[in-house]
N, C-alpha and C. Protein backbone atom coordinates (compact mmCIF):
# COMPACT_ATOMS: atom_id res chain seq x y z
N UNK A 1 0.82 -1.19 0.00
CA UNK A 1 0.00 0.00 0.00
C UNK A 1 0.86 1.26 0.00
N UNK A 2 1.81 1.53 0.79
CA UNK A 2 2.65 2.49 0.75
C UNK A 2 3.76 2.48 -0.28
N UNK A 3 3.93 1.60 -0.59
CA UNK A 3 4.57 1.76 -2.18
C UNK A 3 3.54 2.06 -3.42
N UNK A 4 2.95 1.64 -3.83
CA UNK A 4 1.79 2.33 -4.54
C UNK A 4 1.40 3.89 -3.90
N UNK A 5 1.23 4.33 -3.10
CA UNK A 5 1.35 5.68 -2.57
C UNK A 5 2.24 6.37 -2.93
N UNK A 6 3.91 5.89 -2.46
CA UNK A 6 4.94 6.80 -3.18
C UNK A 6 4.86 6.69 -4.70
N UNK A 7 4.49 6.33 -5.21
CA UNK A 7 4.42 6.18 -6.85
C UNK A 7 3.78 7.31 -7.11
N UNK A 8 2.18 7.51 -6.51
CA UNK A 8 1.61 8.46 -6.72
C UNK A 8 2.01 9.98 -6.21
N UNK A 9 2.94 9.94 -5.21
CA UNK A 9 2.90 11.04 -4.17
C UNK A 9 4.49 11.51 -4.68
N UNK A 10 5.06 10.54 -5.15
CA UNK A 10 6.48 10.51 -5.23
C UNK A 10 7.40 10.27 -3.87
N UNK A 11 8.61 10.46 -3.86
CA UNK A 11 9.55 10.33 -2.60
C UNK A 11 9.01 11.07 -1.58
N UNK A 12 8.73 10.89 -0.20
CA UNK A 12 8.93 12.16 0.69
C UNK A 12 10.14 13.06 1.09
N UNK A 13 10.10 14.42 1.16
CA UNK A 13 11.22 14.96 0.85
C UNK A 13 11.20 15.92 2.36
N UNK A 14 12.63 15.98 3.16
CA UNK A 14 12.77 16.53 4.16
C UNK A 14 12.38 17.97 4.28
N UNK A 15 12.45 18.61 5.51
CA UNK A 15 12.07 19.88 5.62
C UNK A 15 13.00 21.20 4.69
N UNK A 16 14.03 20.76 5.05
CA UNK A 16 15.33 21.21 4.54
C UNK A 16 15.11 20.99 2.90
N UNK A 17 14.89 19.55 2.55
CA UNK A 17 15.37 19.93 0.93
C UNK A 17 13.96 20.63 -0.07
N UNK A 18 12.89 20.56 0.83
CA UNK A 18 11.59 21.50 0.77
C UNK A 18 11.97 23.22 0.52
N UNK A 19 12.30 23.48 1.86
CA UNK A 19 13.17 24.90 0.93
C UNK A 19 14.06 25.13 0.09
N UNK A 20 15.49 24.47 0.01
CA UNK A 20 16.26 24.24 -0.54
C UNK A 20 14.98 24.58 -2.37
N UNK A 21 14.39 23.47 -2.38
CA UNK A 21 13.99 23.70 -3.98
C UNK A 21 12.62 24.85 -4.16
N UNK A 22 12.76 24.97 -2.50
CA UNK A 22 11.24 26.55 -2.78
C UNK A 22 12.55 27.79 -3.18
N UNK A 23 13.69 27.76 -2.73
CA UNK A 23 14.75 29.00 -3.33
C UNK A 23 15.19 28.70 -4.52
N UNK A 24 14.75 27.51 -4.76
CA UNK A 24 15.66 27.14 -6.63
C UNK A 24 14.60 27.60 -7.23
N UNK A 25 13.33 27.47 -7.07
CA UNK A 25 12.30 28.02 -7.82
C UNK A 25 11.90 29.70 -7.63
N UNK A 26 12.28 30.37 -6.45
CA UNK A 26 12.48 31.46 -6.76
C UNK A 26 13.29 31.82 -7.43
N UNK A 27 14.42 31.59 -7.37
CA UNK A 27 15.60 31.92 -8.30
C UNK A 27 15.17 31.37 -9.63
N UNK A 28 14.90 30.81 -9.55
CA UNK A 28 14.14 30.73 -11.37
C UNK A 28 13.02 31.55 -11.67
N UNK A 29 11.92 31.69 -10.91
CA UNK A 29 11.24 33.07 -10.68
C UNK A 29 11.82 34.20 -11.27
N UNK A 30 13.03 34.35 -10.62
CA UNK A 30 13.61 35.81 -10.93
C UNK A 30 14.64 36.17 -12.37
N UNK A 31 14.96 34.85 -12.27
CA UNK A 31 15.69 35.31 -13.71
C UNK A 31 14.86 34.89 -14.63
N UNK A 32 14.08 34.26 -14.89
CA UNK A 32 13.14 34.19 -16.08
C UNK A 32 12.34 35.91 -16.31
N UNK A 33 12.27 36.21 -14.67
CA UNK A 33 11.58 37.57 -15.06
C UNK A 33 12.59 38.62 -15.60
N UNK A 34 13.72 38.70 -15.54
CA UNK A 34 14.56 39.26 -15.95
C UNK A 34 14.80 39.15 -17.34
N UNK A 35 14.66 37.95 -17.71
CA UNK A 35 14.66 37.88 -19.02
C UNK A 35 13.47 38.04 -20.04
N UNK A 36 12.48 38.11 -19.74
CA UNK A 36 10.95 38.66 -20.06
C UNK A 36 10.80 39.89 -19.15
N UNK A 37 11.70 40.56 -18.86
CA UNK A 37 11.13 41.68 -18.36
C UNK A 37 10.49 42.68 -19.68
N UNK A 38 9.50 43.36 -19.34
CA UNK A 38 8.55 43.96 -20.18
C UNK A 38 8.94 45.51 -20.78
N UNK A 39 9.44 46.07 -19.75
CA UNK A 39 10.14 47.55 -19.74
C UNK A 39 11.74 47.27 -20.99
N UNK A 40 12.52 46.60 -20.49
CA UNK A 40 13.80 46.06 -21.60
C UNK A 40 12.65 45.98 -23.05
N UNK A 41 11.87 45.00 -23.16
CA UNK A 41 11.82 44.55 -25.14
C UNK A 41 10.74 45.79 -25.18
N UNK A 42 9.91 46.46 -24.72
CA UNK A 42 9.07 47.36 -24.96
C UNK A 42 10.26 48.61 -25.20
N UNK A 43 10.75 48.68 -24.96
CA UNK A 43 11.84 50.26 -25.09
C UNK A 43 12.95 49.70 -26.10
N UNK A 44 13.31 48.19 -26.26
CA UNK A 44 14.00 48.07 -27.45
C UNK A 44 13.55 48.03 -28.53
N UNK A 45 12.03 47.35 -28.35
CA UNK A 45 11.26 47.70 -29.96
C UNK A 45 11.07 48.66 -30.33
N UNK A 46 10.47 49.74 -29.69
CA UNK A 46 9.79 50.81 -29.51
C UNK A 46 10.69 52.02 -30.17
N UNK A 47 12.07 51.84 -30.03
CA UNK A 47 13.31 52.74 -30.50
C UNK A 47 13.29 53.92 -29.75
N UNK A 48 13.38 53.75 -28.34
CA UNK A 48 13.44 54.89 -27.25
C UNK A 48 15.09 54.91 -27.09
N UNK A 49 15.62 56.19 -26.24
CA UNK A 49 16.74 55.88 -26.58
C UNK A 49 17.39 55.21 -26.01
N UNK A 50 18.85 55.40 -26.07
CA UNK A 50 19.88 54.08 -26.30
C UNK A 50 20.30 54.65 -24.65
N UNK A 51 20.22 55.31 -23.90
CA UNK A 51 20.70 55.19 -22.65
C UNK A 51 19.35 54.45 -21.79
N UNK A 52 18.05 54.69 -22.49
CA UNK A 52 16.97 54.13 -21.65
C UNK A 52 16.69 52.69 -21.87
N UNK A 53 17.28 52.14 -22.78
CA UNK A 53 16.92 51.03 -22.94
C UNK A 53 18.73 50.20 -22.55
N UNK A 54 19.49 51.04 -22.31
CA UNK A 54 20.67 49.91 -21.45
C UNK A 54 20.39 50.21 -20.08
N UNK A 55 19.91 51.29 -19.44
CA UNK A 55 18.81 51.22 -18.44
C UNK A 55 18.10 49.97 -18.12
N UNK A 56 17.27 49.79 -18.84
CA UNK A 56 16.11 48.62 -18.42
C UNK A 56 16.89 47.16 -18.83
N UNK A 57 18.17 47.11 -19.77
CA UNK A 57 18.79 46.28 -19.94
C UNK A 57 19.73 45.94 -19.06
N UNK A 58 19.92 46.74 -17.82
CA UNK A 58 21.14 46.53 -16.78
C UNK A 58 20.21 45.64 -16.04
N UNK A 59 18.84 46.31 -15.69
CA UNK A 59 18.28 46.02 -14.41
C UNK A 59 17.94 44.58 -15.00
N UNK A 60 17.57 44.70 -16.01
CA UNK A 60 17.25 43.08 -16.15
C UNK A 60 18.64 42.42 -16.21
N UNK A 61 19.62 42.23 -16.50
CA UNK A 61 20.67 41.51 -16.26
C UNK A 61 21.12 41.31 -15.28
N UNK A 62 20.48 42.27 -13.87
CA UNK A 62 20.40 42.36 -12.31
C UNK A 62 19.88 41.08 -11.99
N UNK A 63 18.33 41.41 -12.80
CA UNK A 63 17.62 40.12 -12.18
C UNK A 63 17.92 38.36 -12.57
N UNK A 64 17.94 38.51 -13.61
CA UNK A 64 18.73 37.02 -14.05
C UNK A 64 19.92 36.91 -13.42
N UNK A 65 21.16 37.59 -13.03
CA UNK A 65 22.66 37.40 -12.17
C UNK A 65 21.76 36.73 -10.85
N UNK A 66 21.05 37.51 -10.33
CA UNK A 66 20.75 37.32 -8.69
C UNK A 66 19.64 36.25 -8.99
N UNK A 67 18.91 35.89 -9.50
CA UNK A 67 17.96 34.49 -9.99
C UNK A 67 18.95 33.67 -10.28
N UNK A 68 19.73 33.08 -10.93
CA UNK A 68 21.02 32.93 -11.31
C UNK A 68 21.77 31.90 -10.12
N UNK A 69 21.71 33.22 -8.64
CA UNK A 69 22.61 32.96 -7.95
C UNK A 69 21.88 31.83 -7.07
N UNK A 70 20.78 32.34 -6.88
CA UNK A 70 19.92 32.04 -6.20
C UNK A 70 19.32 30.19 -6.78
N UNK A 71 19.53 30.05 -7.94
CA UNK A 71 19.36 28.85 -8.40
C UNK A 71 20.53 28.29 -7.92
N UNK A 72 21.81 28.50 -8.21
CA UNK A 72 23.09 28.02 -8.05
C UNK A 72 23.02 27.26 -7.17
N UNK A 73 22.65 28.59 -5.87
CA UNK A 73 23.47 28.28 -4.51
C UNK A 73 22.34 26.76 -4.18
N UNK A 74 20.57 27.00 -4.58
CA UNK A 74 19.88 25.84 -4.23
C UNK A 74 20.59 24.54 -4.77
N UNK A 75 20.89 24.54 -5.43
CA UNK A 75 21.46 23.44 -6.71
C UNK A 75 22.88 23.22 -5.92
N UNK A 76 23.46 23.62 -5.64
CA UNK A 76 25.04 23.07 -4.40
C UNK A 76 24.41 22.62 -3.65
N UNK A 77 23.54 23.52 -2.44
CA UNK A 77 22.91 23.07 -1.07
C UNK A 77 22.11 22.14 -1.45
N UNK A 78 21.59 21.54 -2.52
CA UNK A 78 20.77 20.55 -2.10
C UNK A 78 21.74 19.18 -2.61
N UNK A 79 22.84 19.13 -3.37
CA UNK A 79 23.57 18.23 -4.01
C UNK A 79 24.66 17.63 -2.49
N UNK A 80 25.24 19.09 -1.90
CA UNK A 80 25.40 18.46 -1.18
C UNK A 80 24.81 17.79 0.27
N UNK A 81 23.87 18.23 0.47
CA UNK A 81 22.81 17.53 1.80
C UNK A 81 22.75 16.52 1.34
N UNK A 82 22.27 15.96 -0.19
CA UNK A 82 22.48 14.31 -0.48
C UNK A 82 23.40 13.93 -0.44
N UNK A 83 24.78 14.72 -0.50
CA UNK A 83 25.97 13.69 -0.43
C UNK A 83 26.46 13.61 0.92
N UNK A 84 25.95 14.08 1.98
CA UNK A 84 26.08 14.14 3.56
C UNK A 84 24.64 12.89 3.88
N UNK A 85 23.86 13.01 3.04
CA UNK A 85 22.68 12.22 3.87
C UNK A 85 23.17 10.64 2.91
N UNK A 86 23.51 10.33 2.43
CA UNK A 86 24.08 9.18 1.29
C UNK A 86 23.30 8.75 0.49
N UNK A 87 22.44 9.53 -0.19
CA UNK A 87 21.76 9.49 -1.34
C UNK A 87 22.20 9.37 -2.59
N UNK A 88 22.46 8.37 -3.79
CA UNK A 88 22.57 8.11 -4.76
C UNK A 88 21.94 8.63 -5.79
N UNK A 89 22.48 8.67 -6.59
CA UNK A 89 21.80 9.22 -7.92
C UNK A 89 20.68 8.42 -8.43
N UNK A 90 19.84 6.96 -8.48
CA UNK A 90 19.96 6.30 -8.77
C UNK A 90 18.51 6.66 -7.44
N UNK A 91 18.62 7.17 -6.51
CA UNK A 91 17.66 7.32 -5.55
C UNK A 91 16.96 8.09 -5.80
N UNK A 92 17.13 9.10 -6.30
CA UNK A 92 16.49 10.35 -6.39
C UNK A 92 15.55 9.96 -7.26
């Protein structure tokens, strides 16, 4: 019964690696918005000028660096908590 459950439910996953992938998904949050930011392609199509649109092109390269980081650092911290807890590849 509880194997048929995890099938459906998948693995249960600790408290820790619960946040761990709620900050990888912010950080993907943020640089996706960075890269669809609306202000950048609206002022590059638009042909506003060239200081206002590396303007809206910094800030978005803000947000993807720090989304970016923010994926990174989830993506170490959770690689290594499995390699401290002895989780296999093969487990996951």
């Amino acid at each position: 019964m509880d194997r048929a459950r995890e099938k459906i439910q998948g693995p249960k996953m600790s408290m820790n690696e619960r946040q761990i992938k709620s900050q990888m998904k912010v950080g993907a949050g943020l640089a996706l918005f960075g890269l669809v930011c609306p202000f950048f392609w609206l002022s590059l199509f638009s042909g506003s000028s060239s200081t206002e649109t590396w303007v809206y092109g910094a800030h978005s390269c803000i947000f993807i660096a720090i989304g970016l980081v923010f994926l990174g650092k989830g993506w170490y911290d959770l690689d290594r908590m499995r390699v401290t807890m002895g989780i296999q590849k093969s487990e996951q």
